[in-house]
Protein backbone atom coordinates (compact mmCIF):
# COMPACT_ATOMS: atom_id res chain seq x y z
CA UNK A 1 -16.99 1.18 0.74
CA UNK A 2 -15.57 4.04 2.32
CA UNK A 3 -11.53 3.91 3.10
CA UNK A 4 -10.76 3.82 6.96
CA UNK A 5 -9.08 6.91 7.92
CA UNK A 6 -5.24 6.13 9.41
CA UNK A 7 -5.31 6.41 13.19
CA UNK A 8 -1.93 8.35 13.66
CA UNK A 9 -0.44 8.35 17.44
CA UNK A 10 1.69 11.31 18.21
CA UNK A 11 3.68 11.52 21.45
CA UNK A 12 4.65 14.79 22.98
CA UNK A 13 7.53 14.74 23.10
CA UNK A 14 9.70 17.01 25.80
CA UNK A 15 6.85 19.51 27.17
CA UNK A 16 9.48 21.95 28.16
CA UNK A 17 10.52 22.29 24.24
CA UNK A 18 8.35 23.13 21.08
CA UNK A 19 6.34 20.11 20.58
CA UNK A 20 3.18 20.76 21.83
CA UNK A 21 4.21 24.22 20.09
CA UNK A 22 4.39 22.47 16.37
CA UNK A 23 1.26 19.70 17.02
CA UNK A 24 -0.99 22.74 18.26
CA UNK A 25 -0.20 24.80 14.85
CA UNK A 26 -0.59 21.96 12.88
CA UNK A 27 -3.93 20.99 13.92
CA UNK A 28 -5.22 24.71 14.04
CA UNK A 29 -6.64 23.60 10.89
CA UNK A 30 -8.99 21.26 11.30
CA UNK A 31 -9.08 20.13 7.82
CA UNK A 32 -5.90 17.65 8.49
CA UNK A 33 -8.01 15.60 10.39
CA UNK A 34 -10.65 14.93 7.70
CA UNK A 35 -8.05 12.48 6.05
CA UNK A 36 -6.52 10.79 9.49
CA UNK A 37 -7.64 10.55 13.01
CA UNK A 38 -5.07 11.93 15.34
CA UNK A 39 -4.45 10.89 19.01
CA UNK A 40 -1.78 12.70 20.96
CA UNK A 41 -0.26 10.57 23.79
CA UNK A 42 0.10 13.56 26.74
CA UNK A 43 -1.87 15.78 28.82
CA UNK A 44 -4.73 18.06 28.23
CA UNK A 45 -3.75 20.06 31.20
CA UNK A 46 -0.35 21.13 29.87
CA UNK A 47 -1.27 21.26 25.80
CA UNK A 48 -3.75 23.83 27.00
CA UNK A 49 -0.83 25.77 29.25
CA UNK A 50 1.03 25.33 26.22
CA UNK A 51 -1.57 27.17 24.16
CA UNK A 52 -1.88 29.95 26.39
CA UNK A 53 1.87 30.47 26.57
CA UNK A 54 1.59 30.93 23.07
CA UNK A 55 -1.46 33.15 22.81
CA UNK A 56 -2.80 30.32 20.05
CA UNK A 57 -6.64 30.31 18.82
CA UNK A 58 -8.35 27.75 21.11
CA UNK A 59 -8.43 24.23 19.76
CA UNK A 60 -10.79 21.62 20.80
CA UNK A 61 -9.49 18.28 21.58
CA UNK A 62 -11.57 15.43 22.32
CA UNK A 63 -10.22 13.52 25.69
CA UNK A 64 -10.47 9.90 25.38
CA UNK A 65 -9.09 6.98 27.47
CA UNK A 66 -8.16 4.40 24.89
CA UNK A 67 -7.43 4.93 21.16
CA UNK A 68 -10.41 2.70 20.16
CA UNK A 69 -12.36 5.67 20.96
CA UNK A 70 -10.86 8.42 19.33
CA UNK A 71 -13.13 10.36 16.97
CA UNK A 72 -13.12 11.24 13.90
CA UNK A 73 -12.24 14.46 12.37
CA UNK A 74 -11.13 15.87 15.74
CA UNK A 75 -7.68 16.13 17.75
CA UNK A 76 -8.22 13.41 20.68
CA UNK A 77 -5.81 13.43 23.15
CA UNK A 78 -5.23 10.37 25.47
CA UNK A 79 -3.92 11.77 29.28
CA UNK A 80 -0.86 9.32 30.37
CA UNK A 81 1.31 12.12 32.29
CA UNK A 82 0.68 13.10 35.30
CA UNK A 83 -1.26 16.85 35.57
CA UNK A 84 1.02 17.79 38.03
CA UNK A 85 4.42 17.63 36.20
CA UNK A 86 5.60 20.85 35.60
CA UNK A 87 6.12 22.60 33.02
CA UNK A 88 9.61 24.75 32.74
CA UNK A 89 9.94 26.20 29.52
CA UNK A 90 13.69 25.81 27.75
CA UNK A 91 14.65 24.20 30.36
CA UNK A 92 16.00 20.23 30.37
CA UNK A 93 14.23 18.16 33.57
CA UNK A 94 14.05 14.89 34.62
CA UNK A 95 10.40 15.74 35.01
CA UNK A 96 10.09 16.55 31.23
CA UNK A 97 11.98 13.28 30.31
CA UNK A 98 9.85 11.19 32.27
CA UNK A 99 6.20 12.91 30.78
CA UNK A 100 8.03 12.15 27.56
CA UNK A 101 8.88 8.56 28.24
CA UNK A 102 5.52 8.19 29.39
CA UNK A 103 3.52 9.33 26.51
CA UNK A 104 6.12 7.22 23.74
CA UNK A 105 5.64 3.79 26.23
CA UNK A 106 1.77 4.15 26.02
CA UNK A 107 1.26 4.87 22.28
CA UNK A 108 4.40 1.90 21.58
CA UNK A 109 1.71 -0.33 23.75
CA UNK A 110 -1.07 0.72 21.61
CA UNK A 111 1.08 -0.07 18.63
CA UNK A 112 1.58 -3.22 19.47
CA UNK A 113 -1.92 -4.34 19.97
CA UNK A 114 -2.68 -2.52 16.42
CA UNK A 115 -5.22 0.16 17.45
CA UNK A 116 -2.65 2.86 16.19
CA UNK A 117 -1.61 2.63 12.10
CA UNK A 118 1.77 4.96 12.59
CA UNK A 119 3.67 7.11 15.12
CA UNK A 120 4.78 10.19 14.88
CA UNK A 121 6.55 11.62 17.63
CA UNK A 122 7.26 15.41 18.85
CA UNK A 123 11.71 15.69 19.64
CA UNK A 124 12.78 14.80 22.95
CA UNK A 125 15.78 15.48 24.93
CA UNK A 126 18.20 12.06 24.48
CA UNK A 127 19.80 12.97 27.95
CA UNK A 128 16.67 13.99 30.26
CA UNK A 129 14.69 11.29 29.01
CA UNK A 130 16.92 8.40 29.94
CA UNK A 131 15.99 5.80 32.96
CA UNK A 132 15.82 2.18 33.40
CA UNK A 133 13.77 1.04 30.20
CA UNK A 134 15.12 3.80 28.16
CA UNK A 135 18.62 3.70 27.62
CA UNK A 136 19.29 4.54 23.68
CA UNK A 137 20.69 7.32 21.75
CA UNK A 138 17.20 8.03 20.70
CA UNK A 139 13.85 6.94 19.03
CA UNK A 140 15.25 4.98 16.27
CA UNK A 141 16.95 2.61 18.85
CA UNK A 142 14.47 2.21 21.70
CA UNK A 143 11.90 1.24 18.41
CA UNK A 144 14.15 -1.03 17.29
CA UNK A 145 14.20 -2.70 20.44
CA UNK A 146 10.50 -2.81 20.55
CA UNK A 147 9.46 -3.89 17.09
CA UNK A 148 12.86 -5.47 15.50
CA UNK A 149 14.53 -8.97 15.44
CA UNK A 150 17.76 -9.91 13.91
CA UNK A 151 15.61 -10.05 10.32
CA UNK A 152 14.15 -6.74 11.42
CA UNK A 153 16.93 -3.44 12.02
CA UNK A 154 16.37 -0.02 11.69
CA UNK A 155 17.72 2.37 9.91
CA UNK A 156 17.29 6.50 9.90
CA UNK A 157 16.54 8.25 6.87
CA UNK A 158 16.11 12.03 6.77
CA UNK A 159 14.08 13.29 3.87
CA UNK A 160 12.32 15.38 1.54
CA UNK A 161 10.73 15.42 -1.06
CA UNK A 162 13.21 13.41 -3.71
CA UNK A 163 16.15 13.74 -1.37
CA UNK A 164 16.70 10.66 0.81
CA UNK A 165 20.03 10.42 3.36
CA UNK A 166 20.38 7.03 5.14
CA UNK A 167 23.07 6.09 7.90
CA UNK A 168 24.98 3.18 8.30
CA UNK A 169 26.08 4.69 11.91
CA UNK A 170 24.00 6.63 13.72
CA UNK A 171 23.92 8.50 16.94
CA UNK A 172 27.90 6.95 17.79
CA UNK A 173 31.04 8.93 19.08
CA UNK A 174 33.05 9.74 15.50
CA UNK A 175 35.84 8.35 17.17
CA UNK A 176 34.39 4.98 16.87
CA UNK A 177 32.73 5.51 13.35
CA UNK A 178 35.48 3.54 11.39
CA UNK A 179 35.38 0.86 13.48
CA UNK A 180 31.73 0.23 12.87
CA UNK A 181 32.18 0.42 9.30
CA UNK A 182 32.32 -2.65 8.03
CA UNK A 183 31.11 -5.23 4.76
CA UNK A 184 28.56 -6.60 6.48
CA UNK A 185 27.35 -3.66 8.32
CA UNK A 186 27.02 -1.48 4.64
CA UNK A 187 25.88 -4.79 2.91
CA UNK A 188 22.66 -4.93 5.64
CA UNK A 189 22.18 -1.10 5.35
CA UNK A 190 21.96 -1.24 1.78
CA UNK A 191 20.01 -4.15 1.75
CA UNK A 192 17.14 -2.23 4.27
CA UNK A 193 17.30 1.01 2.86
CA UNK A 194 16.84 -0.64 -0.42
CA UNK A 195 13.54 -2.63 0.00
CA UNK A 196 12.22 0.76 2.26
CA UNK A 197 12.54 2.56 -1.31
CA UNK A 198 10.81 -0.33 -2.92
CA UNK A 199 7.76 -0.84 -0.43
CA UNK A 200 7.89 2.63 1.03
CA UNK A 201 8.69 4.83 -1.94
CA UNK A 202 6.96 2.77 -4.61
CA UNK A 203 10.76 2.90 -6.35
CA UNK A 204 10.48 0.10 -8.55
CA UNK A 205 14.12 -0.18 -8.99
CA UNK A 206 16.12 2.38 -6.46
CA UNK A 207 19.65 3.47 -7.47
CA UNK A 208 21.47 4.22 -4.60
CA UNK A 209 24.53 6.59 -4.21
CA UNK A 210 27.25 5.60 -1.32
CA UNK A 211 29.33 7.97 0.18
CA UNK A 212 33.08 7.27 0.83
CA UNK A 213 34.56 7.80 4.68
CA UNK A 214 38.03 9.36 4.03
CA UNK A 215 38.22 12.94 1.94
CA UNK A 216 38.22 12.58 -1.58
CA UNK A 217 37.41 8.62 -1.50
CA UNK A 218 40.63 7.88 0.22
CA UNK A 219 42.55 9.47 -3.05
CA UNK A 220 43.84 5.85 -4.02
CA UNK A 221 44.61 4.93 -0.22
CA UNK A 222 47.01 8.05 0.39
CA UNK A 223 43.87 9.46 2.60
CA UNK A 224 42.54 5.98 4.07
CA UNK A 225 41.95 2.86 2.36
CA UNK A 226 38.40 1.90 3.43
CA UNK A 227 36.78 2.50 0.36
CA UNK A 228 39.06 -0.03 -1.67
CA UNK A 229 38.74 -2.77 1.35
CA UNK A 230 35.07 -2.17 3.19
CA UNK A 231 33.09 0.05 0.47
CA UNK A 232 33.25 -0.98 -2.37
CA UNK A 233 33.47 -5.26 -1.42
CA UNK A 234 30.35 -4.59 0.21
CA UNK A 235 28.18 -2.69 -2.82
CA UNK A 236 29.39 -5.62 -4.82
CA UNK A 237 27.84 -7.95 -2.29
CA UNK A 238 24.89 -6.00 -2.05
CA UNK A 239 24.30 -5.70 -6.21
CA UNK A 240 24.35 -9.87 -5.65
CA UNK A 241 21.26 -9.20 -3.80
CA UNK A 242 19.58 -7.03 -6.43
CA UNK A 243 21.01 -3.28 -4.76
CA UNK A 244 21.69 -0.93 -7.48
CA UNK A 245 24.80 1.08 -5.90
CA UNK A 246 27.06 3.80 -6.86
CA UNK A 247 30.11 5.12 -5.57
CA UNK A 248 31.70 6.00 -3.55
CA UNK A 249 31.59 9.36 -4.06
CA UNK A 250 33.45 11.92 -1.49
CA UNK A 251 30.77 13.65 0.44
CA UNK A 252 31.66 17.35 -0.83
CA UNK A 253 31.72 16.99 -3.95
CA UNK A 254 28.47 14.85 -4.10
CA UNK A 255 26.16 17.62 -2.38
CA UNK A 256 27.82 20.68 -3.94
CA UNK A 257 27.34 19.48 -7.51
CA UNK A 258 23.56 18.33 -6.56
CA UNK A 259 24.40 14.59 -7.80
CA UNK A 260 21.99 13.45 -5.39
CA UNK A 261 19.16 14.58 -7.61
CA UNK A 262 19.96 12.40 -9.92
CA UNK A 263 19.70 8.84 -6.92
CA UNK A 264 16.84 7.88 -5.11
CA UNK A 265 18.56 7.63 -2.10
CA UNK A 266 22.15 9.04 -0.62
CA UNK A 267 23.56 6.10 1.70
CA UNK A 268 26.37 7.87 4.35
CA UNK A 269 28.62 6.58 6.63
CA UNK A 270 28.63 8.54 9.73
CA UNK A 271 25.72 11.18 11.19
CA UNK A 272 27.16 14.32 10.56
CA UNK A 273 28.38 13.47 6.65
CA UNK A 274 25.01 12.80 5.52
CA UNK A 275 22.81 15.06 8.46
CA UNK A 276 24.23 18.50 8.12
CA UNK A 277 24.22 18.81 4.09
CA UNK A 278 20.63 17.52 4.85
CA UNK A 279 19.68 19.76 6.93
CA UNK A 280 21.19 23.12 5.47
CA UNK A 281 19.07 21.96 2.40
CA UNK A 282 15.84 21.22 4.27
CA UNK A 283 15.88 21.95 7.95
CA UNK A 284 12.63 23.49 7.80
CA UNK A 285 10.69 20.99 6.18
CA UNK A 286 12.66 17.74 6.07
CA UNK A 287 10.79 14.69 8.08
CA UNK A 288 13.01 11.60 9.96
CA UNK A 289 11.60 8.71 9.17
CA UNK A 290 12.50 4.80 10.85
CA UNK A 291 13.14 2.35 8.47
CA UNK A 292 13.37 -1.23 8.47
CA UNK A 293 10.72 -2.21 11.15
CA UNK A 294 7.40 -3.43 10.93
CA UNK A 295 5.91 -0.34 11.98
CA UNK A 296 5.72 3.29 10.11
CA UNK A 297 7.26 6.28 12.58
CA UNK A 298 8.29 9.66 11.44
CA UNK A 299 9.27 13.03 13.51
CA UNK A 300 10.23 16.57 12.34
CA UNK A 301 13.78 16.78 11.79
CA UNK A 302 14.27 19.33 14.34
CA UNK A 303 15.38 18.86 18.19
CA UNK A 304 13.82 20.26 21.16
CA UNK A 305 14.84 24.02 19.98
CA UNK A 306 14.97 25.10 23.53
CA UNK A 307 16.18 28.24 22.82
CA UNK A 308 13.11 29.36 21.01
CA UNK A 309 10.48 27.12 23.04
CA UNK A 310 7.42 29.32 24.55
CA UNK A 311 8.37 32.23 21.79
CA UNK A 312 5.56 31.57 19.24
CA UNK A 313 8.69 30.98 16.90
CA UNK A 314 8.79 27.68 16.19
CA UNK A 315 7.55 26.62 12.38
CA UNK A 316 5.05 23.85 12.38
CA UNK A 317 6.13 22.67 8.38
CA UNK A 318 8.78 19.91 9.41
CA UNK A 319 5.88 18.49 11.17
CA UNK A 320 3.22 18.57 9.10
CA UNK A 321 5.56 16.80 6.36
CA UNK A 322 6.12 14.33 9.03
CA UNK A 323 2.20 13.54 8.87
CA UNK A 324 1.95 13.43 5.53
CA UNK A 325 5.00 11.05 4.90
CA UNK A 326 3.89 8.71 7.27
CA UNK A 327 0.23 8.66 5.76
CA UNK A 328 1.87 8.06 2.24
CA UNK A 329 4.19 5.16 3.68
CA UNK A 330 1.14 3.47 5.34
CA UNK A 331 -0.43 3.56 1.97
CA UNK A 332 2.64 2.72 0.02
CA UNK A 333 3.34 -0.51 2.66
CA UNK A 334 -0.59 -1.29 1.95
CA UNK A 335 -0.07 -0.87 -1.97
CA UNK A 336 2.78 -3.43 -1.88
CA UNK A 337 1.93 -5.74 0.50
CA UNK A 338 -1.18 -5.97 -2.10
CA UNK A 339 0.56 -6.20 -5.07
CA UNK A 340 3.28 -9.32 -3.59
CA UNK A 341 0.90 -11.22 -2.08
CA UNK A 342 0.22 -13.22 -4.58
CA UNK A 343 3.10 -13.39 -6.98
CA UNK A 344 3.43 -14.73 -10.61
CA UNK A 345 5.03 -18.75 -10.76
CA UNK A 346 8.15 -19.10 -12.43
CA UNK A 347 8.23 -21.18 -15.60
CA UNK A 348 10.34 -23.25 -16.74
CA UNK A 349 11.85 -26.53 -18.12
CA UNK A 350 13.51 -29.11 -16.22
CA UNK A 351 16.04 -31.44 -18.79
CA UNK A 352 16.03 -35.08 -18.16
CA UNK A 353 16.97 -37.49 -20.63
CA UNK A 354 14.32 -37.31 -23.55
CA UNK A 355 11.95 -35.71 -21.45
CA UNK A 356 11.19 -31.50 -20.61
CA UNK A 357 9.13 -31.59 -17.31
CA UNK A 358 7.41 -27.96 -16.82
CA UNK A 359 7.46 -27.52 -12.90
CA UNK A 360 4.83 -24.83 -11.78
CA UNK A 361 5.24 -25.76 -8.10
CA UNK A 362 7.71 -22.82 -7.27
CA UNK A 363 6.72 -19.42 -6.65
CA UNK A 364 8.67 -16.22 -6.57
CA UNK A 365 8.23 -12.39 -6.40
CA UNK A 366 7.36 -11.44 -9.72
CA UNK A 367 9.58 -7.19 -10.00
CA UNK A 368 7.30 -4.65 -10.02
């Protein structure tokens, strides 16, 4: 029987910044759509004034009106902007914000009815983009919102290849990062980025370094004393739950020797401590992906780039890792939903009196 191919719904992101720029150059080769079927949530009309902008080789899209219809090895594009919104190159607009909002609403609504496998979503501009149902820092918290519960949060991690950074805060003031930081809040951040590794890596068992707050791991409290009261208290809590953790290790020190190649995953405190190490290893190529919800969404790890927007500048490889990661999650989810579905019954004798009862009526997760 031959496999389904992954329907993959990819919003446009702001239409005055590279997006359409990095989905047109990706799917100038045809041959990525002969393993998924891609559906960009936009507008003909201004992918095509896009293309010419760019002087790009035509590429053939096939307009549909629902996702159920989208074809196979071709770039469909569902229209849910308005033609008429205009188009201002490098410039920030409340027009461009709401064409953006616009495209993410409709594919989240074809999410949620489960004619789209995974979203992957062109950078928008966190300010222009704001209104009355979109009030977040950015993606990760309006899908959070959308597809999370209190068993359900999500969490940002920025990767590639073997190199995994999760947050504990995210897109917060810095001023109010230590207040944030606390046992519980490192304990459930652990605890998600954890099973992500296990159902989304295929990481049988994850080791995962932590990063301190303070310089130098607080230097025995002379330089903060989080990491003695918060940190550490909370990766023992987390190792009750089955986390391997290590740490804390002073930020520096961890990325300049290149001890992260030797952890699945880097767990930091704050944005910027984990984000721009990241990125000055792997701007060009290094995917976000969303964590912790029910649903698989990755984006390039690049903004807007407004400055280079319209220039033909603007490399296409952060998103086209983004596509592939999410098609290797979706398979990875499918691979371990599989393989726990069913698991193994613990064994084992009950003691009473001269009798040794065997009770097979429990079940557990067997480890993989």
């Amino acid at each position: 029987m031959e496999e389904r191919l992954i329907k993959v719904g990819i919003t446009h992101g702001d239409i005055n910044g590279v997006g359409y720029e990095v989905i047109l150059k990706t799917f100038l080769d045809m041959r990525v759509a002969d393993f998924c079927t891609p559906i960009i949530y936009g507008s003909s009309k201004i992918a095509a004034y896009h293309r010419k902008a760019l002087e790009l080789p035509p590429v053939n899209m096939n307009i549909i009106s629902r996702a159920e219809d989208a074809g196979a090895s071709r770039l469909n594009i569902i229209n849910c902007v308005n033609d008429e919104v205009k188009v201002e190159l490098s410039k920030p607009t409340a027009e461009a914000g709401e064409a953006a909002f616009m495209a993410l609403e409709a594919a989240v609504a074809d999410m949620k009815r489960g004619v789209v496998d995974v979203l992957l979503t062109a950078p928008i501009n966190k300010h222009s983009i704001q209104n009355d149902n979109f009030h977040f820092p950015g993606h990760t918290e309006y899908l959070e919102q959308c597809f999370g519960n209190l068993e359900k949060k999500a969490l940002m991690i920025l990767l590639k290849d073997n190199l995994r950074v999760a947050l504990v805060t995210g897109h917060v003031p810095l001023s109010q990062v230590a207040s944030m930081i606390s046992v519980d809040a490192v304990v459930e951040k652990l605890r998600i980025f954890n099973q992500s590794l296990k159902q989304d890596f295929a990481i049988v068992k994850p080791r995962i370094a932590v990063l301190s707050l303070n310089p130098h791991a607080g230097d025995a409290g002379l330089l903060g004393t989080e990491e003695e009261t918060v940190i550490k208290p909370a990766m023992k809590e987390a190792e009750k739950k089955g986390v391997m953790s290590f740490g804390p290790y002073p930020a520096d020190g961890f990325f300049g020797s290149r001890m992260y190649d030797k952890f699945d995953g880097v767990l930091a405190m704050y944005h910027d401590q984990g984000l721009a190490p990241f990125k000055a290893l792997a701007m060009d190529d290094g995917v976000n992906y969303t964590a912790g919800l029910p649903i698989v969404r990755t984006s390039p790890a690049h903004g807007t780039a407004y400055d280079i927007a319209g220039k033909n500048m603007a490399s296409e490889e952060s998103f086209r890792q983004a596509l592939y990661v999410a098609l290797d999650i979706y398979r990875n989810r499918a691979r371990y939903k599989e393989a726990t579905a069913n698991p193994l019954r613990k064994q084992y004798f009950e003691k009473g009196g001269d009798n040794e009862k065997l009770d097979l009526t429990k079940e557990e997760p067997s480890e993989l």
